[in-house]
N, C-alpha and C. Protein backbone atom coordinates (compact mmCIF):
# COMPACT_ATOMS: atom_id res chain seq x y z
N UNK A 1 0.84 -1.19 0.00
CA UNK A 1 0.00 0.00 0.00
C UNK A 1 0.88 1.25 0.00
N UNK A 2 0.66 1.81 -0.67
CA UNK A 2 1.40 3.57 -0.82
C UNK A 2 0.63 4.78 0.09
N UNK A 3 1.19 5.21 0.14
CA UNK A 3 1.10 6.71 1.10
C UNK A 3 0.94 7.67 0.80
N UNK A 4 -0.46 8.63 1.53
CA UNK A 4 -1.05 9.82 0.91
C UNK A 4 -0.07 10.79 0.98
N UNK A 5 0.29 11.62 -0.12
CA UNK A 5 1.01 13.16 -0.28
C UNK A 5 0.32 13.60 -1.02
N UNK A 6 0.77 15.08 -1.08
CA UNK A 6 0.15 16.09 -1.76
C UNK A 6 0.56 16.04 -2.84
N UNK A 7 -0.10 16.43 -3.63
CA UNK A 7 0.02 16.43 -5.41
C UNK A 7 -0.41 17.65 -6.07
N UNK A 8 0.08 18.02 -7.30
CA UNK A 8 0.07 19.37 -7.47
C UNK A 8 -1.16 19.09 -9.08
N UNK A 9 -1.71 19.95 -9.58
CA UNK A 9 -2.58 19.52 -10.20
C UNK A 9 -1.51 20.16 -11.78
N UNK A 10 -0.55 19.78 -11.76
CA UNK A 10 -0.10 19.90 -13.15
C UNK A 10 1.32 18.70 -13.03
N UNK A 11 0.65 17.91 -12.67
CA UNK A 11 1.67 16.65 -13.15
C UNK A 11 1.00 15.59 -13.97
N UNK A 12 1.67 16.14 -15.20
CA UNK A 12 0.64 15.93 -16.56
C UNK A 12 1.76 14.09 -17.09
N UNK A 13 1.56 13.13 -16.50
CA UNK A 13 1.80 12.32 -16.55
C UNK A 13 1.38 10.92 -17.20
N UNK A 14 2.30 10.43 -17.61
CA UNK A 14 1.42 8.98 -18.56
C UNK A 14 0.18 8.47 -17.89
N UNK A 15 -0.69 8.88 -18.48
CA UNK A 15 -1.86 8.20 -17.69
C UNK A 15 -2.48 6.92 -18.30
N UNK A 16 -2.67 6.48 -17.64
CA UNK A 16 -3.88 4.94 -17.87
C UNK A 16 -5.63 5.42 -17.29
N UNK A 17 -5.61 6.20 -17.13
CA UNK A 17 -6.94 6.21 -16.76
C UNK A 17 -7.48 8.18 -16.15
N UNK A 18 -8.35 8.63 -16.85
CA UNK A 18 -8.71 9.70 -16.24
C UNK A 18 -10.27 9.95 -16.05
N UNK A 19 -10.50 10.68 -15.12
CA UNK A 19 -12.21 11.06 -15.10
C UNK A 19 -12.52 12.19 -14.27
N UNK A 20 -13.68 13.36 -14.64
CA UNK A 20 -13.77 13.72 -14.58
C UNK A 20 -15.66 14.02 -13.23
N UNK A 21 -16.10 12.84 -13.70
CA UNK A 21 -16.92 12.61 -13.29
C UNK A 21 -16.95 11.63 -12.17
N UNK A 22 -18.34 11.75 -11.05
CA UNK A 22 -17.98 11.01 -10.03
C UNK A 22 -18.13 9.29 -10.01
N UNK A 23 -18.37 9.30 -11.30
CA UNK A 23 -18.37 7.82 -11.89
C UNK A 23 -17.86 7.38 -13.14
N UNK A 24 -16.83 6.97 -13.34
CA UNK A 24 -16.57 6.65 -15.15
C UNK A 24 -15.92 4.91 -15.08
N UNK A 25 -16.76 4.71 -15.99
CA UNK A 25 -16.26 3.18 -16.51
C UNK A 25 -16.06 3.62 -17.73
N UNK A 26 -14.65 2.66 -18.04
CA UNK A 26 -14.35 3.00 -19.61
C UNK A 26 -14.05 1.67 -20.52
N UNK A 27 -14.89 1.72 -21.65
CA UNK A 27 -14.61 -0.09 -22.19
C UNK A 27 -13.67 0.59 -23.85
N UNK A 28 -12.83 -0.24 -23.89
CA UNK A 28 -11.75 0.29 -24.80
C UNK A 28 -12.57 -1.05 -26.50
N UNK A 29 -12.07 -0.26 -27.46
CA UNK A 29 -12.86 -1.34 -28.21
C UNK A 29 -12.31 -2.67 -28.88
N UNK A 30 -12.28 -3.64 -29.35
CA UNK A 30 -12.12 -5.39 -28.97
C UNK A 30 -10.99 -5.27 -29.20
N UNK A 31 -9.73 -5.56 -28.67
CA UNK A 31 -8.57 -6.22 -29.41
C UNK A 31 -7.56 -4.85 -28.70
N UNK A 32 -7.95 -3.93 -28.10
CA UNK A 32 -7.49 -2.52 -27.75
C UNK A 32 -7.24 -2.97 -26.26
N UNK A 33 -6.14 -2.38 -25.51
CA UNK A 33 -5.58 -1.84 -24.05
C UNK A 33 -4.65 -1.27 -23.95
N UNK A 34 -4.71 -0.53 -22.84
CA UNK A 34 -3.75 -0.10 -21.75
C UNK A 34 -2.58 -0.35 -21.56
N UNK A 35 -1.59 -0.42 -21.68
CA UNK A 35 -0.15 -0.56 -20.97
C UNK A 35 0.19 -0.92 -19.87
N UNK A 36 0.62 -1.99 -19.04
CA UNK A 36 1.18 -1.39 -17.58
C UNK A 36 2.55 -2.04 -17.44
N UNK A 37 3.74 -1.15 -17.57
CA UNK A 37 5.09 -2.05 -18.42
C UNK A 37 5.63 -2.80 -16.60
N UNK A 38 6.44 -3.71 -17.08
CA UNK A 38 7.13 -4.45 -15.17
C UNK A 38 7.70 -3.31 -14.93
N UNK A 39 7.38 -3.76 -13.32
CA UNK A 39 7.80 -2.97 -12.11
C UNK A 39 7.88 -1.27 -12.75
N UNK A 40 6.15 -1.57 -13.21
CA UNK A 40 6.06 0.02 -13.02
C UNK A 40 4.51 0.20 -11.91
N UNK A 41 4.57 1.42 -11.04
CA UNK A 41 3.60 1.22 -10.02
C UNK A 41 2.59 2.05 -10.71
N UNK A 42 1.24 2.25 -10.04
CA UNK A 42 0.07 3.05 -10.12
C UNK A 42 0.63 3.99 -8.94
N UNK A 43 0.52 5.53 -9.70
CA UNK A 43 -0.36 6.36 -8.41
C UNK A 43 -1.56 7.06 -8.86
N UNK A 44 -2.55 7.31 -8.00
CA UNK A 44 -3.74 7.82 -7.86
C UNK A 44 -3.64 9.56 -7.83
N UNK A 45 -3.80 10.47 -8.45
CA UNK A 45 -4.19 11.45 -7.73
C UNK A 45 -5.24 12.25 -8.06
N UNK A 46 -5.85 12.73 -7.25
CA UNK A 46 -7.17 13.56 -7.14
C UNK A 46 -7.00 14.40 -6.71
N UNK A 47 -8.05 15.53 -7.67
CA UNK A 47 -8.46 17.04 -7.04
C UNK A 47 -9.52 16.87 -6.56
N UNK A 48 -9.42 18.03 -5.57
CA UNK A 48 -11.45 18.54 -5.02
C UNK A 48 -11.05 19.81 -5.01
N UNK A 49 -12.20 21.09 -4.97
CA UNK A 49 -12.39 22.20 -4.29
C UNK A 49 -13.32 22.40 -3.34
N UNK A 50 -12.52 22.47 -2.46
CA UNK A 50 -13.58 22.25 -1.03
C UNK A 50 -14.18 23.60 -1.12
N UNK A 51 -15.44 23.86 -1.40
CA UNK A 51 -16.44 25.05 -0.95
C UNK A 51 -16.87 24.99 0.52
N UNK A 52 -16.74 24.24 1.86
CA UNK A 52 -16.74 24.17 2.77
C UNK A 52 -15.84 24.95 4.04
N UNK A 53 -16.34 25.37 5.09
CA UNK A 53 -15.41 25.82 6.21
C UNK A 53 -15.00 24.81 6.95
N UNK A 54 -14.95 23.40 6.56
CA UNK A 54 -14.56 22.41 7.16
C UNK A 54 -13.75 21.41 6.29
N UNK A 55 -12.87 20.15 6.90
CA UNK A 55 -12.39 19.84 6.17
C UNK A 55 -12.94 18.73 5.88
N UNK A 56 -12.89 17.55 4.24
CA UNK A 56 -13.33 16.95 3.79
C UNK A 56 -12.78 15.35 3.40
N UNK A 57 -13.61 14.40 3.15
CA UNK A 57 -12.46 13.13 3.05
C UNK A 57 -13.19 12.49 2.25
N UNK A 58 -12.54 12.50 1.03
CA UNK A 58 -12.64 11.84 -0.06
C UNK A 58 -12.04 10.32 -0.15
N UNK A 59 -13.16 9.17 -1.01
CA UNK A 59 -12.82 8.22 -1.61
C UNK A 59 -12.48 7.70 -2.58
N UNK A 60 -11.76 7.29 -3.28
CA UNK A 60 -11.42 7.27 -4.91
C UNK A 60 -11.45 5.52 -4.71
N UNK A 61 -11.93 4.75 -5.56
CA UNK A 61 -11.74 3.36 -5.73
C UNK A 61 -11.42 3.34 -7.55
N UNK A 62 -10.32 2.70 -8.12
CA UNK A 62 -9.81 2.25 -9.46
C UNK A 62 -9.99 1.24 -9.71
N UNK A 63 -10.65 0.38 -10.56
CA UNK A 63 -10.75 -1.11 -10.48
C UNK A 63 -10.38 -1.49 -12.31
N UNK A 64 -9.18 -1.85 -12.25
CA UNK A 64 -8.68 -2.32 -13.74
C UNK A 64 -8.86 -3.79 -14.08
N UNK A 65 -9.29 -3.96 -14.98
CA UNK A 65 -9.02 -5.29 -15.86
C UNK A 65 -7.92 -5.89 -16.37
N UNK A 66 -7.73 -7.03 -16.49
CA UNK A 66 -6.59 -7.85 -17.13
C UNK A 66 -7.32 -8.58 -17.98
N UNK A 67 -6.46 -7.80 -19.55
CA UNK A 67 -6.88 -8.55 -20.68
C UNK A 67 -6.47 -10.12 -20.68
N UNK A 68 -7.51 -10.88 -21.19
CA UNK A 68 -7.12 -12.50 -21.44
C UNK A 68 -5.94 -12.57 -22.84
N UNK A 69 -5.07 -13.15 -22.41
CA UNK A 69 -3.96 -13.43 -22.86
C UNK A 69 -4.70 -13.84 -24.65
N UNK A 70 -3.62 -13.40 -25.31
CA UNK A 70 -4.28 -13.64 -26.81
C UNK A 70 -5.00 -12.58 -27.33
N UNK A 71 -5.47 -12.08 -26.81
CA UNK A 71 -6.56 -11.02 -26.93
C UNK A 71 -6.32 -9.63 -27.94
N UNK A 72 -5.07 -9.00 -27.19
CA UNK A 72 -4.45 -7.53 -27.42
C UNK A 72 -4.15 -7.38 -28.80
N UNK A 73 -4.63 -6.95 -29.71
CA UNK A 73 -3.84 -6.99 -30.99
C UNK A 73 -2.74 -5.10 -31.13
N UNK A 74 -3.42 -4.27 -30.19
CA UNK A 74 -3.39 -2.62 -29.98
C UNK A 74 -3.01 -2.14 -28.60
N UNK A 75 -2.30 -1.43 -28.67
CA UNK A 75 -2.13 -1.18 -26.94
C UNK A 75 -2.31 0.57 -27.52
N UNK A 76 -3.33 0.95 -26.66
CA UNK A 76 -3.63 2.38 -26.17
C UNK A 76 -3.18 3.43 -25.14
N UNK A 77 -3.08 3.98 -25.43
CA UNK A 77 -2.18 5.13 -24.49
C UNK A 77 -3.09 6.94 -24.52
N UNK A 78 -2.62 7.68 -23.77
CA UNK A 78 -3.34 8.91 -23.69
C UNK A 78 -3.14 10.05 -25.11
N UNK A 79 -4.17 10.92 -25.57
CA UNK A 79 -3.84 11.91 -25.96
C UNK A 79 -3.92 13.11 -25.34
N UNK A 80 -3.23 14.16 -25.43
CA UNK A 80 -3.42 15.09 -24.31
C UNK A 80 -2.69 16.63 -24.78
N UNK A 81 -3.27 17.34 -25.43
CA UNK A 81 -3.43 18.50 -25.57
C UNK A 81 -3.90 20.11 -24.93
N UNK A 82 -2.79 20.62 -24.45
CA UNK A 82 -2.57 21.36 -23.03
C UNK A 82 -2.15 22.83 -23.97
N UNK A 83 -3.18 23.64 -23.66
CA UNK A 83 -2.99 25.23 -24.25
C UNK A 83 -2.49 26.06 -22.87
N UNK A 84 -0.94 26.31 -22.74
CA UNK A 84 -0.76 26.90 -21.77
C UNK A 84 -0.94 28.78 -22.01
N UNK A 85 -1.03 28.83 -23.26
CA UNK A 85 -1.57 30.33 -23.43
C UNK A 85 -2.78 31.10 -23.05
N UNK A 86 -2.93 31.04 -21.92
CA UNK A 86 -4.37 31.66 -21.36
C UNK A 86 -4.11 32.94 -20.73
N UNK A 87 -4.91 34.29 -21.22
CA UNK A 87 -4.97 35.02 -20.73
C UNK A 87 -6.29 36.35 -20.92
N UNK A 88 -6.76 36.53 -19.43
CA UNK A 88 -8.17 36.79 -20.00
C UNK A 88 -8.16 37.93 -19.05
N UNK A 89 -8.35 39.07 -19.20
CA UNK A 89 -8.79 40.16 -18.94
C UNK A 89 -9.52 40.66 -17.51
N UNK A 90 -9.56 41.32 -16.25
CA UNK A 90 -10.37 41.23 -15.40
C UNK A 90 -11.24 41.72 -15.92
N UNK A 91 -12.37 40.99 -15.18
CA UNK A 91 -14.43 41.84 -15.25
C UNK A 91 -14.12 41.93 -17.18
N UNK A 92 -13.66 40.50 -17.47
CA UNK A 92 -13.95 40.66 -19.04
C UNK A 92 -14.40 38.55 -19.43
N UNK A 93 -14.76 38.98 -20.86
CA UNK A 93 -14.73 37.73 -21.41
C UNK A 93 -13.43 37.28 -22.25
N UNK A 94 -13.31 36.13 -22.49
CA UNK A 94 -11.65 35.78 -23.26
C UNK A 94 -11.66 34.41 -23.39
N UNK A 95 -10.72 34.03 -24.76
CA UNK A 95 -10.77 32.76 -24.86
C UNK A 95 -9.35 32.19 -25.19
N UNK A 96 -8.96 31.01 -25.10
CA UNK A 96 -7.99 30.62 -25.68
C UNK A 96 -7.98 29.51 -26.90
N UNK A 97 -7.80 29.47 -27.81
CA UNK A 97 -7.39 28.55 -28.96
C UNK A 97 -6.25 28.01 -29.40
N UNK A 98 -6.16 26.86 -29.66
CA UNK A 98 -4.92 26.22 -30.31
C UNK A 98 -5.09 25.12 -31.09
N UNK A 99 -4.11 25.39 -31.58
CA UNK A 99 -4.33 23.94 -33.50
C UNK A 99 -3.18 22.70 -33.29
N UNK A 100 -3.01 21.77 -32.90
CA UNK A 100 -2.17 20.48 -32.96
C UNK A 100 -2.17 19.58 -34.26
N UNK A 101 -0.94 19.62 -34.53
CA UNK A 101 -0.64 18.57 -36.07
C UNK A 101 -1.01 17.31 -35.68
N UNK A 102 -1.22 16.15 -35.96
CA UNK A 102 -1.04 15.10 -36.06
C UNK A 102 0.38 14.34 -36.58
N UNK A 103 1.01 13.74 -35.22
CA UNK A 103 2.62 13.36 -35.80
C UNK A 103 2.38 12.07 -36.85
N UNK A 104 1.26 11.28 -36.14
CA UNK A 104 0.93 9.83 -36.96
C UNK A 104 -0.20 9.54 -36.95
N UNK A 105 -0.48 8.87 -37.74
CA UNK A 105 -2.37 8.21 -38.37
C UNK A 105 -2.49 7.69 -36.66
N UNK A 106 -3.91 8.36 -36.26
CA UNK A 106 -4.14 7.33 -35.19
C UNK A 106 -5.51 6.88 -35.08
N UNK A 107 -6.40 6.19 -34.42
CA UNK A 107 -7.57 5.62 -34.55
C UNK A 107 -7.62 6.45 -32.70
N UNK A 108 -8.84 7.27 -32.69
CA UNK A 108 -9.23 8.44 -31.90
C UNK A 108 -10.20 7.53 -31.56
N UNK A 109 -10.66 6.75 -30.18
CA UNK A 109 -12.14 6.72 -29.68
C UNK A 109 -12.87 6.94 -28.55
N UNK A 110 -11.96 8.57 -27.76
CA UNK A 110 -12.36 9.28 -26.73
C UNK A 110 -12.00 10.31 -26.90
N UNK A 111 -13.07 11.18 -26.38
CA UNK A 111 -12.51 12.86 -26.08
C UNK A 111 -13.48 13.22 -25.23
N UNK A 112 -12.51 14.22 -24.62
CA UNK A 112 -12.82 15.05 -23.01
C UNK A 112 -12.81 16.37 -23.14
N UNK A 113 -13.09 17.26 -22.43
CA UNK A 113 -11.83 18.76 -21.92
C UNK A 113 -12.07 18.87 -20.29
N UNK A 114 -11.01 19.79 -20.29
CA UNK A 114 -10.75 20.34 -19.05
C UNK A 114 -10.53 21.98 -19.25
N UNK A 115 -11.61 22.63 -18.15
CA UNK A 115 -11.41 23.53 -18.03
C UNK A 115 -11.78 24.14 -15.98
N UNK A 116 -11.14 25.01 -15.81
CA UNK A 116 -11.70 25.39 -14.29
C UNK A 116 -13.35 26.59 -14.67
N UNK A 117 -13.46 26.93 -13.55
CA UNK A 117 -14.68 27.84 -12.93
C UNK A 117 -15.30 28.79 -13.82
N UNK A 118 -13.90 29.44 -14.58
CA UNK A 118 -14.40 30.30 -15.09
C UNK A 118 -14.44 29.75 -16.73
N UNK A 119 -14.38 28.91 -17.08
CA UNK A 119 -14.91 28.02 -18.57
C UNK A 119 -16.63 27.67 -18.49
N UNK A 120 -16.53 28.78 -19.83
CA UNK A 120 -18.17 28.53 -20.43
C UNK A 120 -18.67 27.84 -21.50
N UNK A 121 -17.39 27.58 -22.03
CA UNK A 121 -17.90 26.45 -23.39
C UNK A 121 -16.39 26.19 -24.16
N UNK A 122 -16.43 25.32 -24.48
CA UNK A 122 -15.65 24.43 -25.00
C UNK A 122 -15.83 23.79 -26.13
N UNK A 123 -15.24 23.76 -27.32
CA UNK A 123 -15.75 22.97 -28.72
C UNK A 123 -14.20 22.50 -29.36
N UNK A 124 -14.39 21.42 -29.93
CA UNK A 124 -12.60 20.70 -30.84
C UNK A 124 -13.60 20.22 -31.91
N UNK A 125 -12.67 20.08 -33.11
CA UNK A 125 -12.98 19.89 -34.40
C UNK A 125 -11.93 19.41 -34.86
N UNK A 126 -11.97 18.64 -36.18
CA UNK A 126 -11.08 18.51 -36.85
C UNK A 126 -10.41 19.88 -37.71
N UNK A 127 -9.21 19.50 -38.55
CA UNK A 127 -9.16 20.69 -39.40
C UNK A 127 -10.27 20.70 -40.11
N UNK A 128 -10.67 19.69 -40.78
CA UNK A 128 -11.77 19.57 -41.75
C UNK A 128 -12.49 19.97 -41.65
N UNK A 129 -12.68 20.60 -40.20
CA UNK A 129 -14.65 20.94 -39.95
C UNK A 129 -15.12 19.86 -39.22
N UNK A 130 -14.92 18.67 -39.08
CA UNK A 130 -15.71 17.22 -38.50
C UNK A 130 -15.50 17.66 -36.59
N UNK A 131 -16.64 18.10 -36.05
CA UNK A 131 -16.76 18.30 -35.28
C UNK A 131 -16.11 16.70 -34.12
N UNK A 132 -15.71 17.55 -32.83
CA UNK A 132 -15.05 16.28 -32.05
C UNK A 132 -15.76 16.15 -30.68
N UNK A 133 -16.13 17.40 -29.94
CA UNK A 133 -16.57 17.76 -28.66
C UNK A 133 -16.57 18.96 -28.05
N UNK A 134 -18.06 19.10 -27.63
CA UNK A 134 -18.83 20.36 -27.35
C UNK A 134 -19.03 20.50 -26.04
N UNK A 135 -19.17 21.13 -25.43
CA UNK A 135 -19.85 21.70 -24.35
C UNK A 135 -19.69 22.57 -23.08
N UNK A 136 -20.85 22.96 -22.57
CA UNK A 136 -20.76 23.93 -21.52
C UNK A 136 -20.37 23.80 -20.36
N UNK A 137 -20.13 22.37 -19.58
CA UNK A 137 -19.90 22.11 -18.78
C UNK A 137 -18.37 21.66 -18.40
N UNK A 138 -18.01 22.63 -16.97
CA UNK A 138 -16.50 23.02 -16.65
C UNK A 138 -16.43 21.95 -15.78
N UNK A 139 -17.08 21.63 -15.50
CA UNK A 139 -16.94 20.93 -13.97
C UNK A 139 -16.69 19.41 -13.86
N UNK A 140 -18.30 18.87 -14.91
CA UNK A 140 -17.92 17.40 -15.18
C UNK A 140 -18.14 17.01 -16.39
N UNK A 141 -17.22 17.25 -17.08
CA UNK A 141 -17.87 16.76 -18.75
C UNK A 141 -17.57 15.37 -18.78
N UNK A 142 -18.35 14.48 -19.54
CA UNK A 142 -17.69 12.95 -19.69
C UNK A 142 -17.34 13.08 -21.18
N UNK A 143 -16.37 11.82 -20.92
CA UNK A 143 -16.23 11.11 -22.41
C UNK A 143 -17.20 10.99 -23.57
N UNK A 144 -16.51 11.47 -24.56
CA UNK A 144 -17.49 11.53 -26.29
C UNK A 144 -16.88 10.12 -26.64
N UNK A 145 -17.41 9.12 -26.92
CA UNK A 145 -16.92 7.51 -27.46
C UNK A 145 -17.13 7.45 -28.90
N UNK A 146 -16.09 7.57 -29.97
CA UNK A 146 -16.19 7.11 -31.05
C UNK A 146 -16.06 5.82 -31.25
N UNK A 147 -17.42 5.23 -31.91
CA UNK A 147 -17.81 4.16 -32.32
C UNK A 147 -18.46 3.72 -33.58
N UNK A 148 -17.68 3.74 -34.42
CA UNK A 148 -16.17 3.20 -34.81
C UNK A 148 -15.08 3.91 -34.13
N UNK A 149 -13.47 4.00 -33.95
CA UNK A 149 -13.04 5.12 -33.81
C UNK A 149 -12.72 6.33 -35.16
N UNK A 150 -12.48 7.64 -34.65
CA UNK A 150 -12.51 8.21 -36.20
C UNK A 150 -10.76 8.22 -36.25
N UNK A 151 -10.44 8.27 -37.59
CA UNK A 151 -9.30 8.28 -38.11
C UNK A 151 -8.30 9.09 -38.73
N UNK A 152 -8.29 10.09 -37.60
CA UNK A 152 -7.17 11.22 -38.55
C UNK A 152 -5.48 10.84 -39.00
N UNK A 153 -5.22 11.35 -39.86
CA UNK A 153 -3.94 10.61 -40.70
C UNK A 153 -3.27 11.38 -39.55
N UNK A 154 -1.64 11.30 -40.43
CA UNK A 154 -0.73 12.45 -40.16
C UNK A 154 -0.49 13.62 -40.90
N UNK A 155 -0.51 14.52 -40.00
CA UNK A 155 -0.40 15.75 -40.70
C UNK A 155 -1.45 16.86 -40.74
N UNK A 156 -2.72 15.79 -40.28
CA UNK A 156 -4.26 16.50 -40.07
C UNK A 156 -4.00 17.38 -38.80
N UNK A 157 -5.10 18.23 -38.93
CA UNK A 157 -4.49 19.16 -37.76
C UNK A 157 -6.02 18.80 -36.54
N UNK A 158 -5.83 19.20 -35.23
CA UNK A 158 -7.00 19.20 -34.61
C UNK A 158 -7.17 20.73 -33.93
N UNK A 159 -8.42 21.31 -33.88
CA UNK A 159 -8.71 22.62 -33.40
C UNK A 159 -9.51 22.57 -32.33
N UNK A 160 -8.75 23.27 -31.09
CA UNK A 160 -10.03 23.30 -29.49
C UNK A 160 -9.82 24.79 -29.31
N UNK A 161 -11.00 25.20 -28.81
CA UNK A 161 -11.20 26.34 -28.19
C UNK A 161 -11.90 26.29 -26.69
N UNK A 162 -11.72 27.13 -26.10
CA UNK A 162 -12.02 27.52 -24.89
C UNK A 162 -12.24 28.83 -24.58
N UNK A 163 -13.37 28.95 -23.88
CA UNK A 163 -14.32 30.64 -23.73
C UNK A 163 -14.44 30.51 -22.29
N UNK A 164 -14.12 31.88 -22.02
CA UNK A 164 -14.27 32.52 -20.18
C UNK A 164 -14.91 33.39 -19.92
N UNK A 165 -15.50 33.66 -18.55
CA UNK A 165 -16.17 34.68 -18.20
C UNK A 165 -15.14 34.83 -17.11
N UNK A 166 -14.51 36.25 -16.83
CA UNK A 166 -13.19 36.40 -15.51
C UNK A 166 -14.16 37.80 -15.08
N UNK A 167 -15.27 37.15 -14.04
CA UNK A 167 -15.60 38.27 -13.19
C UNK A 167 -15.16 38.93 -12.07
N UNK A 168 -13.61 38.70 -11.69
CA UNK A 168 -12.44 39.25 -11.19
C UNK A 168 -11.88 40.14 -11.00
N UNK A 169 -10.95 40.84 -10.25
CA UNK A 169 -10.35 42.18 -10.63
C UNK A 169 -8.78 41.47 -10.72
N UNK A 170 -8.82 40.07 -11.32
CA UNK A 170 -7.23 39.82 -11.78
C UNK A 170 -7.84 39.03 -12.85
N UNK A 171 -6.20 39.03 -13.33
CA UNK A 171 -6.26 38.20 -15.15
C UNK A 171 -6.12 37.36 -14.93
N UNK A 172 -6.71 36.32 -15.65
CA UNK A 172 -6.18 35.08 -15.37
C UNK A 172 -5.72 34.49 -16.58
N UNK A 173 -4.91 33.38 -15.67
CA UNK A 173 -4.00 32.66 -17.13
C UNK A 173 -3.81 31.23 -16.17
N UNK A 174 -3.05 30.35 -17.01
CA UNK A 174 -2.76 28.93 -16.90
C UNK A 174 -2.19 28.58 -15.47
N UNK A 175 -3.26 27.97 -15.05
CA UNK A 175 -2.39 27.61 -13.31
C UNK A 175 -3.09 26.39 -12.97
N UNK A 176 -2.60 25.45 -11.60
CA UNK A 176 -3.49 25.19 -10.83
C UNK A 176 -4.50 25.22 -10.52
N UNK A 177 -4.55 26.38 -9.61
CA UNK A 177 -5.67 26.43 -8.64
C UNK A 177 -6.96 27.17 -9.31
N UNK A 178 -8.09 26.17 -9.17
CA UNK A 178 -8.87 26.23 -9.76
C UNK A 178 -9.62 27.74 -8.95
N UNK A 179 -9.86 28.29 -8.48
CA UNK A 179 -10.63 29.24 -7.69
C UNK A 179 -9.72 30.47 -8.43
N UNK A 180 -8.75 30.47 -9.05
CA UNK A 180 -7.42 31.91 -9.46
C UNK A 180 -7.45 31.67 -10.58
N UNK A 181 -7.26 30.22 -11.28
CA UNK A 181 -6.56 30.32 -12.32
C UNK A 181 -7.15 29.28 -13.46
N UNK A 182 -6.92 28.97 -14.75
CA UNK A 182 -7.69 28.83 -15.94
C UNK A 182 -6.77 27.61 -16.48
N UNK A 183 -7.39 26.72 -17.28
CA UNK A 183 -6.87 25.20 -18.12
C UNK A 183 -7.71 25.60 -19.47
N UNK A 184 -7.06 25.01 -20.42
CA UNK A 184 -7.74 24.50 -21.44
C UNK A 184 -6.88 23.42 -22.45
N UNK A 185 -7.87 22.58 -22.05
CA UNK A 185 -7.17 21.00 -22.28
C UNK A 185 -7.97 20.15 -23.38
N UNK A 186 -7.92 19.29 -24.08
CA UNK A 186 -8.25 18.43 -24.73
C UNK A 186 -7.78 16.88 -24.29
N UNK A 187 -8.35 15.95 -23.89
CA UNK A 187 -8.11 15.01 -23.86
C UNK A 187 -8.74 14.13 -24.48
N UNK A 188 -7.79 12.68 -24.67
CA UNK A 188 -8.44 11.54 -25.27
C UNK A 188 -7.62 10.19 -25.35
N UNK A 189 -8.15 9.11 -25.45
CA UNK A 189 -7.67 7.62 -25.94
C UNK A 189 -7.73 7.83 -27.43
N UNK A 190 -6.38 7.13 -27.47
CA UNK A 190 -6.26 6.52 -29.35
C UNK A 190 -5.42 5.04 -28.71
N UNK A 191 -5.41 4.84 -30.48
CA UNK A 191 -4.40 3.85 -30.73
C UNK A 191 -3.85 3.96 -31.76
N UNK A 192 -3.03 3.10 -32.44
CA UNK A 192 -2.10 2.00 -31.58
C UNK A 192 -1.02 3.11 -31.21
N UNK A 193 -0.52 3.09 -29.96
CA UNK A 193 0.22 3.34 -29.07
C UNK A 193 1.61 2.13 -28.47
N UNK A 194 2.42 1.63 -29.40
CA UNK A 194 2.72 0.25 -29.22
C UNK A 194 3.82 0.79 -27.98
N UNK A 195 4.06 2.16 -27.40
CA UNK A 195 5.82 2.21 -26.49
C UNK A 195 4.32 2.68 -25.45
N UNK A 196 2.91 2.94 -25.52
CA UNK A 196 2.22 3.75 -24.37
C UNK A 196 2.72 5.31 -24.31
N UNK A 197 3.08 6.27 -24.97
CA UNK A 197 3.80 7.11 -24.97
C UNK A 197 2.03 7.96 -24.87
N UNK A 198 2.15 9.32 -24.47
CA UNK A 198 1.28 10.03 -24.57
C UNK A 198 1.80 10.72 -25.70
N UNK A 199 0.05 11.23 -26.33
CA UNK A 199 0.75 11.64 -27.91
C UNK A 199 0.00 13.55 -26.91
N UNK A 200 1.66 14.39 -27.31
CA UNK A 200 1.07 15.52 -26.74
C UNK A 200 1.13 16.65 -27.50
N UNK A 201 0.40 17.69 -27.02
CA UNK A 201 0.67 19.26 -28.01
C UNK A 201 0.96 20.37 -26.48
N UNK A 202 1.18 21.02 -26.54
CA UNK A 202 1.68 22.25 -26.01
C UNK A 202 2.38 23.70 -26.38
């Protein structure tokens, strides 16, 4: 068993598993998994924002599968697209945008975002126009499941935006702490991922 420490909310690390919501099961599609290379460990970490004058105690339970031997033809790994250019105006509106190439053809069959408090909407697209994932919600957005997955080559580009309301008398830009400061993220599962490498933009 490992031991609780503090964790900082920008340790943007190989992940096997993320959620946003207070429940996510995730089924990867036939012949597709996860990575977990020897003697490498799991750690867990979680945010909250305690709106309380008291303090709080959270449960997190992870429960992974082991593919049946034979099975794997794909091993999947994270995508993860991190716009550290945020900067938005006090007692104003503001957004941030950014465009990521595609290094290699990959088969896409999740997408997320992340944004804090002051995120009002969120939309990614392909270059093409082929819409990827929408919405208004900062807090808990779930997973969009492409089923089939969709298939951007290399070289295709992907486009996310992110819109704020900073009713503040400071600017905000890319941080932590969700109550000060602003994210705008894209996430997702692809494949094939054969080293588990996260495929990233920044």
């Amino acid at each position: 068993n490992g031991s609780i420490e503090s964790c900082s909310g920008l340790e943007f690390d190989r992940a096997l598993h993320t959620a946003q919501t207070p429940s996510n099961a995730f089924d990867y599609p036939a012949g597709v998994a996860a990575q977990l290379f020897a003697n490498e460990g799991i750690r867990i970490a979680s945010h909250y924002l305690n709106t309380t004058g008291s303090a709080i105690t959270a449960r997190v339970t992870a429960v992974l599968y082991l593919a049946k031997p034979g099975t794997v033809t794909q091993h999947a790994a994270q995508l993860f697209f991190n716009n550290l250019q945020i900067l938005v105006p006090p007692n104003s509106p503001g957004n941030a945008q950014m465009t990521c190439t595609l290094p290699k053809d990959i088969q896409l069959f999740a997408v997320t975002s992340h944004m804090h408090q002051f995120g009002t909407h969120f939309e990614a697209s392909t270059g093409s126009g082929t819409p990827l994932f929408e919405t208004e919600t900062w807090d808990h957005p779930e997973f969009k499941v492409f089923d089939p997955p969709l298939s951007p080559s290399q070289g295709d580009t992907i486009d996310f935006l992110c819109e704020y309301d900073n009713p503040t008398s400071k600017t905000l830009i890319f941080g932590e702490k969700a109550e000060e400061n602003e994210m705008c993220i894209l996430s997702g599962r692809y494949f094939p991922a054969p080293d588990g490498a996260t495929l990233g933009c920044n």
